[in-house]
Protein backbone atom coordinates (compact mmCIF):
# COMPACT_ATOMS: atom_id res chain seq x y z
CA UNK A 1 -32.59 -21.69 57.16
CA UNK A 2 -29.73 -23.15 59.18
CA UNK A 3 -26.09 -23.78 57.74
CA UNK A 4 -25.19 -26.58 59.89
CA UNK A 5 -28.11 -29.05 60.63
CA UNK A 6 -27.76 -31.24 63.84
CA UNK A 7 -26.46 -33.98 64.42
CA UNK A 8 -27.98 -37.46 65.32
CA UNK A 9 -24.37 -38.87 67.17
CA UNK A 10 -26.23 -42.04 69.69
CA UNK A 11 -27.29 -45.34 69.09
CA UNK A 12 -27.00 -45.67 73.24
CA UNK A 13 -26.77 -49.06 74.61
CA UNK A 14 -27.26 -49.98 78.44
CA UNK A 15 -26.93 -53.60 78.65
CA UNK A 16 -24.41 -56.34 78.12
CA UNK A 17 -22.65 -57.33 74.70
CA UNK A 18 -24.98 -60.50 74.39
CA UNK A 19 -27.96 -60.71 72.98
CA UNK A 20 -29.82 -57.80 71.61
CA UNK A 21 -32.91 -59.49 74.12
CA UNK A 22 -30.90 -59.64 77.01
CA UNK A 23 -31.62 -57.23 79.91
CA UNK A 24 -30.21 -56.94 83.35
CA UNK A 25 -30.73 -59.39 86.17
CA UNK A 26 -32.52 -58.78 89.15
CA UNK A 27 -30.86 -55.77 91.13
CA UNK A 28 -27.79 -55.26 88.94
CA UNK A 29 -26.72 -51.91 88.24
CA UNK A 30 -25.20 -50.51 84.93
CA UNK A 31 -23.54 -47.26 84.64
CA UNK A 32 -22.04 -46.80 81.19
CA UNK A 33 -19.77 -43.82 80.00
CA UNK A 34 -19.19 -43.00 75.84
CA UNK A 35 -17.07 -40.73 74.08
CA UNK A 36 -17.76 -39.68 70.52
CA UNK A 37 -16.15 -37.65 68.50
CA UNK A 38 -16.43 -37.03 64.63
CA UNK A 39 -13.98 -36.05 61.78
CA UNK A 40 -13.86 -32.47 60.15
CA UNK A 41 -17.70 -32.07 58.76
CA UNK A 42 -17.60 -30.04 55.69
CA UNK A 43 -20.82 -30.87 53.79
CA UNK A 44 -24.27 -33.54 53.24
CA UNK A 45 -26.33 -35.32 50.66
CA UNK A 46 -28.43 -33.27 48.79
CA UNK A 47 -32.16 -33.97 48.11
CA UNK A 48 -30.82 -36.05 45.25
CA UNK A 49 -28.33 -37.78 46.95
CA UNK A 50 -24.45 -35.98 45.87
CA UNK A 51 -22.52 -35.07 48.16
CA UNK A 52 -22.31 -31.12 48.43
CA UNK A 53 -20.25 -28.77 51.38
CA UNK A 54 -22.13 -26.16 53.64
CA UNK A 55 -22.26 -22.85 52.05
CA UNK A 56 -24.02 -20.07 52.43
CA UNK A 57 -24.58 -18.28 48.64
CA UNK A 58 -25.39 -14.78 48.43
CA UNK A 59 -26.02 -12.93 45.35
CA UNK A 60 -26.09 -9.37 46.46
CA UNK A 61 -28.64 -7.94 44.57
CA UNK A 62 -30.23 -4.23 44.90
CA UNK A 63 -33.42 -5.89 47.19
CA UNK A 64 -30.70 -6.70 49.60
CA UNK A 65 -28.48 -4.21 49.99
CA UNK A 66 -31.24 -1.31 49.98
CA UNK A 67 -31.06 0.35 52.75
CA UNK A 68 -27.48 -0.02 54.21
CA UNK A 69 -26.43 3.53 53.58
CA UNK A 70 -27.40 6.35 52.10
CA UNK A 71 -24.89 6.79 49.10
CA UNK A 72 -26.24 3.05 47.90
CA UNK A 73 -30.25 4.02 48.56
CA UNK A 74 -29.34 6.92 46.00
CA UNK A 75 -27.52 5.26 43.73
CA UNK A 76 -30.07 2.51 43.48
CA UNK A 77 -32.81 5.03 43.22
CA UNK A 78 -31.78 6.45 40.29
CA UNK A 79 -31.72 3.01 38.43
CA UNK A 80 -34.15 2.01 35.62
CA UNK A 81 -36.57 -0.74 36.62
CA UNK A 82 -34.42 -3.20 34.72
CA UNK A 83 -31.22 -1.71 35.65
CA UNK A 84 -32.06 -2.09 39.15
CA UNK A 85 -33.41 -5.81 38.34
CA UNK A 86 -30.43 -6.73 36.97
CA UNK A 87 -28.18 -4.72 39.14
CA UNK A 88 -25.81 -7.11 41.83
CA UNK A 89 -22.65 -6.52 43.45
CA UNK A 90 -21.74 -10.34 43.24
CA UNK A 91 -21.68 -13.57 44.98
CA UNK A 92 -20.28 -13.91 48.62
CA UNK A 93 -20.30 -17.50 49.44
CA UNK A 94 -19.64 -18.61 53.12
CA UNK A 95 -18.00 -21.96 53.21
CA UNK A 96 -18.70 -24.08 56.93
CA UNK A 97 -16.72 -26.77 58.55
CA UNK A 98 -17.56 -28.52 61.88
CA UNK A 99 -16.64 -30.66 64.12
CA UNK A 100 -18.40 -32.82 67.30
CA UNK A 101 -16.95 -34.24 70.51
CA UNK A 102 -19.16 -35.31 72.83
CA UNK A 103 -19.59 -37.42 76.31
CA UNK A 104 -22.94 -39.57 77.75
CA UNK A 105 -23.25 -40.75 80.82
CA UNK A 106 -26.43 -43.15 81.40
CA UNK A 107 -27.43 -45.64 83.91
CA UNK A 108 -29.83 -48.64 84.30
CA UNK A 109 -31.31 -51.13 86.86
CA UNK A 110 -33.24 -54.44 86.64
CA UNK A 111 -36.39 -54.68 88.16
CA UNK A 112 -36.81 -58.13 87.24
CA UNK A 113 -34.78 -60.68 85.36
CA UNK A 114 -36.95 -59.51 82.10
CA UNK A 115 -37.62 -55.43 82.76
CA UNK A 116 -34.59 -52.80 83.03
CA UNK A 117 -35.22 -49.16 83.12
CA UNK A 118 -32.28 -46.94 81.84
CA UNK A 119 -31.75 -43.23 81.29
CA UNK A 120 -29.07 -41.36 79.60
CA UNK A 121 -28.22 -37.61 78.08
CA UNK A 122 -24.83 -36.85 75.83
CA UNK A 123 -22.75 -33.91 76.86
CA UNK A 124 -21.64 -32.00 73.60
CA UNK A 125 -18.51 -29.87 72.50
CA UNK A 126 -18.85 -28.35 68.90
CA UNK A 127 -16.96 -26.04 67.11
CA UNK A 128 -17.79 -24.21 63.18
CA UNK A 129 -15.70 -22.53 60.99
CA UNK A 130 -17.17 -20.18 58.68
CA UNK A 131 -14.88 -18.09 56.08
CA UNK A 132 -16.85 -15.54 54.21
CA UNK A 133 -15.46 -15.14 50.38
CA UNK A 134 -16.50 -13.11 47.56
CA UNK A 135 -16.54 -15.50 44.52
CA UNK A 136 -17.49 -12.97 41.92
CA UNK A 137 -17.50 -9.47 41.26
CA UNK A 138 -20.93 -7.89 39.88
CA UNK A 139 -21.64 -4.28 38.59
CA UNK A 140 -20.65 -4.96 35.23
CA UNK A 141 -23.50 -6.26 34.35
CA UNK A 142 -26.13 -3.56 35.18
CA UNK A 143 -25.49 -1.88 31.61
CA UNK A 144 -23.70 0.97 30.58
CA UNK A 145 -25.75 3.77 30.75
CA UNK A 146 -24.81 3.32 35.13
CA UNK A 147 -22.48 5.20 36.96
CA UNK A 148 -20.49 3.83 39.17
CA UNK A 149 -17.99 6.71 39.81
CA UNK A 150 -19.78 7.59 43.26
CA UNK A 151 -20.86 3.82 44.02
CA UNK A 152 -18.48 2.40 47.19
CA UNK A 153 -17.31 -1.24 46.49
CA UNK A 154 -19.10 -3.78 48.66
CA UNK A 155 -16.16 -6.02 50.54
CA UNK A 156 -16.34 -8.59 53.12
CA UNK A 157 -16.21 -6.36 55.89
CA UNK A 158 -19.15 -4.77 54.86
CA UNK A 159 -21.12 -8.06 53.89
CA UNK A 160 -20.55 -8.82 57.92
CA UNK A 161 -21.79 -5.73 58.30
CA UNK A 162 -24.82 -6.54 56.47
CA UNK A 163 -25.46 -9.38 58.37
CA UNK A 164 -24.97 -8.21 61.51
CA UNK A 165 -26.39 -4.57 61.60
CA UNK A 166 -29.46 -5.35 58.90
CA UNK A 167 -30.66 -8.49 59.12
CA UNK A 168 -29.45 -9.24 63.50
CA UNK A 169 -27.46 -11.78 63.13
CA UNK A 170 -24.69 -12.92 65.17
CA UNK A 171 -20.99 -12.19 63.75
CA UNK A 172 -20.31 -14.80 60.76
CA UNK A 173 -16.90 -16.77 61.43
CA UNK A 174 -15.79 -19.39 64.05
CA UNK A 175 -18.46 -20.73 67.06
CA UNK A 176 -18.02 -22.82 69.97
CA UNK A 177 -20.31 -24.12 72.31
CA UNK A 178 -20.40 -26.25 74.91
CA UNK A 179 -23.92 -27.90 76.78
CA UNK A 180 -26.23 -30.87 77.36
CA UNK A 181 -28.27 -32.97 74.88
CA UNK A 182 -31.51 -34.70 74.96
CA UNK A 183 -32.15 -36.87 77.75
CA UNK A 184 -33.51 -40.36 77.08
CA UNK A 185 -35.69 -42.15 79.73
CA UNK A 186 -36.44 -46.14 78.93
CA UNK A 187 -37.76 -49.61 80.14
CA UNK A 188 -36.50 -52.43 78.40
CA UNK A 189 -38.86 -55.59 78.44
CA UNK A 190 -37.45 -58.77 77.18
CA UNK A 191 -40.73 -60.50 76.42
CA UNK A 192 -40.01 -64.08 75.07
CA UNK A 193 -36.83 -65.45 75.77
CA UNK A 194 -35.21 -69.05 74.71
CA UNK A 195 -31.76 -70.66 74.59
CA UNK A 196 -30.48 -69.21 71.61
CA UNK A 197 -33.22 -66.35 70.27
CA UNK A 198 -35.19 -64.03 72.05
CA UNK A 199 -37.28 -60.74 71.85
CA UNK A 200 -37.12 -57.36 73.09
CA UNK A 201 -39.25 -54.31 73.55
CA UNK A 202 -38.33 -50.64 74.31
CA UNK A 203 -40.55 -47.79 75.13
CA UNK A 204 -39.86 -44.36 76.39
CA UNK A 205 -39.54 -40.39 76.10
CA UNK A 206 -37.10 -38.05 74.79
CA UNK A 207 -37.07 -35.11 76.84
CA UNK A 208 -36.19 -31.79 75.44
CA UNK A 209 -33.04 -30.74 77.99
CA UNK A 210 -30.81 -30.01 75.16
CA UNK A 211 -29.33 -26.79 73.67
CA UNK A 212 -31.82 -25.44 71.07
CA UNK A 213 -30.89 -23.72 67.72
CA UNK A 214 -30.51 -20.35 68.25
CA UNK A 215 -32.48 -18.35 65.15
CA UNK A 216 -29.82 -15.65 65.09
CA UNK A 217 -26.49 -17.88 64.31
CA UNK A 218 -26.37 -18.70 61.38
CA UNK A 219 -23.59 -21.38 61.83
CA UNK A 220 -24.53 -22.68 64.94
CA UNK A 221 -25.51 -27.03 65.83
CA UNK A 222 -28.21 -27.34 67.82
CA UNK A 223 -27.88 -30.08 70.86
CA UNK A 224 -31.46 -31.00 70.96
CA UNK A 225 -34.30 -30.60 68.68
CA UNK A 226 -36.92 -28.52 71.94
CA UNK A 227 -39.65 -30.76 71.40
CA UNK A 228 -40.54 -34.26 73.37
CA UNK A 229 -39.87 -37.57 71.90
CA UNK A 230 -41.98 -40.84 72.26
CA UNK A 231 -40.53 -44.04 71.20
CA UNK A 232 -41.03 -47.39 70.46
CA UNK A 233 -38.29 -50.33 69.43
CA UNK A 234 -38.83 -54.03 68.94
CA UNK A 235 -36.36 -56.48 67.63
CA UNK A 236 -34.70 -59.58 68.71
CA UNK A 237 -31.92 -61.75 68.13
CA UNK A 238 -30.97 -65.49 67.20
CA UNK A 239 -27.48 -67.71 68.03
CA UNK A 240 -27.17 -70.56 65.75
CA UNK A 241 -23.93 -71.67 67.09
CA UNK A 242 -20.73 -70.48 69.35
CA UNK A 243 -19.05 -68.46 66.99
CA UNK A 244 -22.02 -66.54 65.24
CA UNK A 245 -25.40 -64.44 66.10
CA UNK A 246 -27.44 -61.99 64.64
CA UNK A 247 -29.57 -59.16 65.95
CA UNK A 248 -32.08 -56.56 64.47
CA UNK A 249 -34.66 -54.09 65.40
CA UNK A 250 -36.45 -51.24 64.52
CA UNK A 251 -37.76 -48.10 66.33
CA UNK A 252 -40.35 -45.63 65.75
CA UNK A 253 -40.24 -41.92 66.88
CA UNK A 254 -43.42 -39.83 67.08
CA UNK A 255 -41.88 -35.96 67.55
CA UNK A 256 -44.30 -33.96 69.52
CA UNK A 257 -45.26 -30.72 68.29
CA UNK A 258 -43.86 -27.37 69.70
CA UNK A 259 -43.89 -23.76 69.64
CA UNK A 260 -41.30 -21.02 68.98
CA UNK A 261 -40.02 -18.02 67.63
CA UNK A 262 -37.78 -18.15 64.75
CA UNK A 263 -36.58 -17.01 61.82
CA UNK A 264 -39.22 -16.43 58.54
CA UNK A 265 -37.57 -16.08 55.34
CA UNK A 266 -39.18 -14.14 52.62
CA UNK A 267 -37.08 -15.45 49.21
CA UNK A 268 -36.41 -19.41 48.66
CA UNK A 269 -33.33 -17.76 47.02
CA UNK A 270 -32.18 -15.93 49.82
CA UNK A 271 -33.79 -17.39 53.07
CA UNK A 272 -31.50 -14.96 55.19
CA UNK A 273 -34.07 -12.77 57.09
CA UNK A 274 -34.74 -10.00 59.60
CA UNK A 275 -38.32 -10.72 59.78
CA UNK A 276 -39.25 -13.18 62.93
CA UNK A 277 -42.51 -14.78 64.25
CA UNK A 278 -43.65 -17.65 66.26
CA UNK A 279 -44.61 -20.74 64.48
CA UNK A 280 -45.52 -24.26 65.66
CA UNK A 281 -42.94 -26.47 64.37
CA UNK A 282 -44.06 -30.62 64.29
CA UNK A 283 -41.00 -32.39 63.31
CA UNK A 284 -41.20 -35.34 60.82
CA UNK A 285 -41.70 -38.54 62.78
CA UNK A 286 -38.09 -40.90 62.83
CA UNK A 287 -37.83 -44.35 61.84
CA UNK A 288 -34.56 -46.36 62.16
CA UNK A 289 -33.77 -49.96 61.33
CA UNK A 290 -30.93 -51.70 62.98
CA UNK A 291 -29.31 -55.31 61.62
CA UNK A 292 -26.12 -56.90 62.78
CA UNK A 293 -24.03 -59.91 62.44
CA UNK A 294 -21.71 -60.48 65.29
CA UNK A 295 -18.56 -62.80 65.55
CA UNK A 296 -17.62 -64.46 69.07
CA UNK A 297 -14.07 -64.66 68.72
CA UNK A 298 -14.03 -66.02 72.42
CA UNK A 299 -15.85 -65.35 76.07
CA UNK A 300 -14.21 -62.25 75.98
CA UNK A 301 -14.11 -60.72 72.32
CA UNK A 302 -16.65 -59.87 70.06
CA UNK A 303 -17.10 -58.17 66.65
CA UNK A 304 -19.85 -56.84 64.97
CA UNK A 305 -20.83 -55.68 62.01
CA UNK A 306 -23.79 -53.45 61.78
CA UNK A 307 -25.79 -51.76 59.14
CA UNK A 308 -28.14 -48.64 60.29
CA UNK A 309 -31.22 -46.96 58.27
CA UNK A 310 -32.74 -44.05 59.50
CA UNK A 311 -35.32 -41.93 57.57
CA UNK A 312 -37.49 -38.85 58.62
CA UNK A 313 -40.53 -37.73 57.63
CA UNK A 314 -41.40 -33.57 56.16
CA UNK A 315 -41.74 -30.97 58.77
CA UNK A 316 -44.55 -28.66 59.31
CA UNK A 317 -44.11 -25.10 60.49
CA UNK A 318 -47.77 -22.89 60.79
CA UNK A 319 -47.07 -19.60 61.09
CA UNK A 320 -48.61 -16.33 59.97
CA UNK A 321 -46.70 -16.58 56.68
CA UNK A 322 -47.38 -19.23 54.38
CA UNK A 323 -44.58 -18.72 51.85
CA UNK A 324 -41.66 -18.87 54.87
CA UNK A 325 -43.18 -22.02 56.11
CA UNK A 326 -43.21 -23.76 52.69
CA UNK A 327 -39.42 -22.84 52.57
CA UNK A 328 -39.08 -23.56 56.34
CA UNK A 329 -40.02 -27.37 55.46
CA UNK A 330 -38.03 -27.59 51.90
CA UNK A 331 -35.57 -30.55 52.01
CA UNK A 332 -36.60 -31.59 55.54
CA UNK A 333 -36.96 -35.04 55.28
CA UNK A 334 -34.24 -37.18 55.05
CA UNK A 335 -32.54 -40.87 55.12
CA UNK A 336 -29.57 -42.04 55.61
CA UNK A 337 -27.05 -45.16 55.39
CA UNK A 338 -24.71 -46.10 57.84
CA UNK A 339 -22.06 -48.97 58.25
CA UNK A 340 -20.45 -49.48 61.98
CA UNK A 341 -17.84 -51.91 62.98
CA UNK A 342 -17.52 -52.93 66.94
CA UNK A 343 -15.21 -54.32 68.71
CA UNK A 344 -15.99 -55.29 72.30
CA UNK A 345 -13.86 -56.96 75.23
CA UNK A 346 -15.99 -58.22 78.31
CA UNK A 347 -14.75 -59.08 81.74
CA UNK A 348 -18.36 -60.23 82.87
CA UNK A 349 -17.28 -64.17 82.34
CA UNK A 350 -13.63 -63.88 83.66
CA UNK A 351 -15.75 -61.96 86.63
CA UNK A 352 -18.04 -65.48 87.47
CA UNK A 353 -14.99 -67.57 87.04
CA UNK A 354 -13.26 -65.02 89.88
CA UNK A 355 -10.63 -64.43 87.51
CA UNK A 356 -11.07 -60.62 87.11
CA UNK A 357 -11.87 -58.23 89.95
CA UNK A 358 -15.10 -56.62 88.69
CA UNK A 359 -17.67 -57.14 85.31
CA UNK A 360 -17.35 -54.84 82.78
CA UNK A 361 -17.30 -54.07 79.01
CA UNK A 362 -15.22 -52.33 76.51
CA UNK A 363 -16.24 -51.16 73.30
CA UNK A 364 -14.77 -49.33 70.99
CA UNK A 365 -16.30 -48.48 67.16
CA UNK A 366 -16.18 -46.70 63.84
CA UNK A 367 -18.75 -45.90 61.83
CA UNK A 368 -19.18 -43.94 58.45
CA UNK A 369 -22.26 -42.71 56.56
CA UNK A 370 -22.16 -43.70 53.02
CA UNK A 371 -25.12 -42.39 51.55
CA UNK A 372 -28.84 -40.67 51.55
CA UNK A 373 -30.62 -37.01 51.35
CA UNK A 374 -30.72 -34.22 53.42
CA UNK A 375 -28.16 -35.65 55.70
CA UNK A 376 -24.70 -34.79 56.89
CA UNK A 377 -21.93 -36.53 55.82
CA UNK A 378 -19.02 -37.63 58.57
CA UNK A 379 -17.09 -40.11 60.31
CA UNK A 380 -17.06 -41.11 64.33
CA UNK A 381 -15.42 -43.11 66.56
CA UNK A 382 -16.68 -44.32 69.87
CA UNK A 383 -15.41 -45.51 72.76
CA UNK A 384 -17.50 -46.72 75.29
CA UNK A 385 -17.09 -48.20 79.00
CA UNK A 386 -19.94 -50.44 81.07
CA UNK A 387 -19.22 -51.47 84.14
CA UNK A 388 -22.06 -53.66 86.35
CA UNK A 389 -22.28 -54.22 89.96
């Protein structure tokens, strides 16, 4: 069970700041460039919707520290059975911050004036902070007919230690990492297109190319989710007048399933593990629904206001251990809210009236999730250049 879950940081767009329906002419290239980079992440919405921060929360408790040295087997094995039930050396809690920059690079070309394939894959830079506390001392508890002249105090040092040396995991404390993301591979087809509305449909793959999360690192964000994508989208758009249009669609994700060898936690209470297995791992399928209202403010300016749904279905893990795939797939599916504001300058009319040397857009936006489940909570700004030739 991961501290950090992913993060889901493109809504990648290839063609011009018009119409959602409008593709790329006949032979024109597009070769667009976006950075994105979030605030400090320190937490997500719950299954019921609060707000909560990443934590690990360990209650050491004799099952877990059996077995990391001899004076503590002892000492636990002289324990009455509800002594040694009732027996913990306290809560270590491990409290998470992140933290995402990333760059995309993508590309498309028209085919006709109504088809444009596209591809693009994000290029990410994250960094975690974990600090490992203890938040309460135990041992009092365990009753007074105990010991504890002999017993050596359990520190921080020595939780690390249990971590590392018992259960193989990587050192706890600050990550970096650096790689590629998912590629996406599309063909836009603008289907029915009038004056002032239109229609669009996209369909393509998400290929697997990004960094995977690694079982052992505990505070790690994985780049890519290792299994292939197919997707569909459909929306369109209508102009009423100069000033004002609207756009919307939707698009449907179907997560192919995959197979790998991962962690299999034993306890729903304390999912960290030694014990690993392969499992096939079928993500929850992705829905997201997309409506905006945009402003002309002239040829050149535009602002939009956008509102984005996503949900996710469960995921399903087989492997040979029933119980570690039922807490595998606990609080898997989620949904989330988001509000984005855009601003975008274009060059592509001052281009045809030969008043600028080349066609190209600017667009810069922030966005904020406000709400949902099982989702991270953050901030990110984007800024994003387009240039056509």
């Amino acid at each position: 069970m991961k501290l950090v879950i992913g993060l889901s940081l493109f809504i990648f767009s290839l063609k011009t700041f018009g119409a959602y329906y409008t593709t790329l002419p006949k032979g024109v290239r597009n070769l667009t460039y976006r950075f994105v980079v979030t605030n400090e992440i320190t937490g997500s919405y719950n299954t019921a919707g609060d707000y909560e921060g990443y934590n690990i929360n360990a209650n050491i408790t004799a099952d877990v520290i059996k077995g990391l040295s001899t004076a503590v087997d002892t000492y636990l094995n002289g324990l009455s059975t509800s002594d040694y039930n009732s027996f913990s050396f306290g809560t270590f809690e491990g409290k998470a911050t992140s933290k995402v920059m990333a760059h995309a690079f993508g590309g498309g070309y028209g085919i006709t004036d109504n088809i444009t394939v596209y591809g693009f894959i994000p290029f990410y830079d994250a960094v975690v902070d974990l600090n490992l506390v203890r938040t309460a001392k135990g041992r009092n508890n365990v009753g007074s007919s105990i010991s504890l002249e002999n017993l050596p105090d359990i520190d921080v040092r020595i939780i690390q230690n249990l971590f590392v040396n018992y259960y193989k995991y990587q050192p706890l404390g600050k990550w970096e990492a650096t790689g590629w993301g998912d590629a996406e591979l599309g063909t836009m087809w603008s289907y029915y297109k009038k004056k002032n509305h239109g229609a669009m449909m996209i369909f393509g793959v998400v290929a697997p190319t990004g960094r995977e999360d690694n079982p052992d690192i505990l505070q790690d964000i994985n780049f890519g989710d290792g299994q292939w994508d197919i997707f569909l989208e459909n929306g369109g758009g209508y102009r009423p007048g100069n000033l004002v249009s609207f756009d919307a669609f939707f698009r449907y994700t179907y997560q192919l399933p995959y197979n790998k060898t991962i962690r299999l936690p034993e306890s729903e209470a304390f999912p960290i593990t030694s014990r690993t297995g392969d499992a096939k791992i079928d993500l929850g399928d992705k829905f997201l629904v997309n409506s905006q209202a945009n402003f002309h403010l002239s040829d050149e300016w535009t602002t939009s206001f956008i509102y984005l749904y996503e949900l996710k279905g469960k995921d399903n893990y087989q492997s040979a251990y029933a119980e570690a795939d039922a807490i595998l797939e606990k609080d898997t599916k989620f949904k989330s809210h988001t509000f984005r504001l855009n601003v975008n300058f274009s060059t592509v009319s001052l281009y045809k009236k030969k008043q600028f040397v080349a066609p190209l857009d600017v667009n810069a936006a922030v966005q904020s999730i406000v709400g949902g489940t099982n989702t991270p909570k953050y901030e990110r700004f984007d800024l994003e250049l387009r240039m056509f030739f």
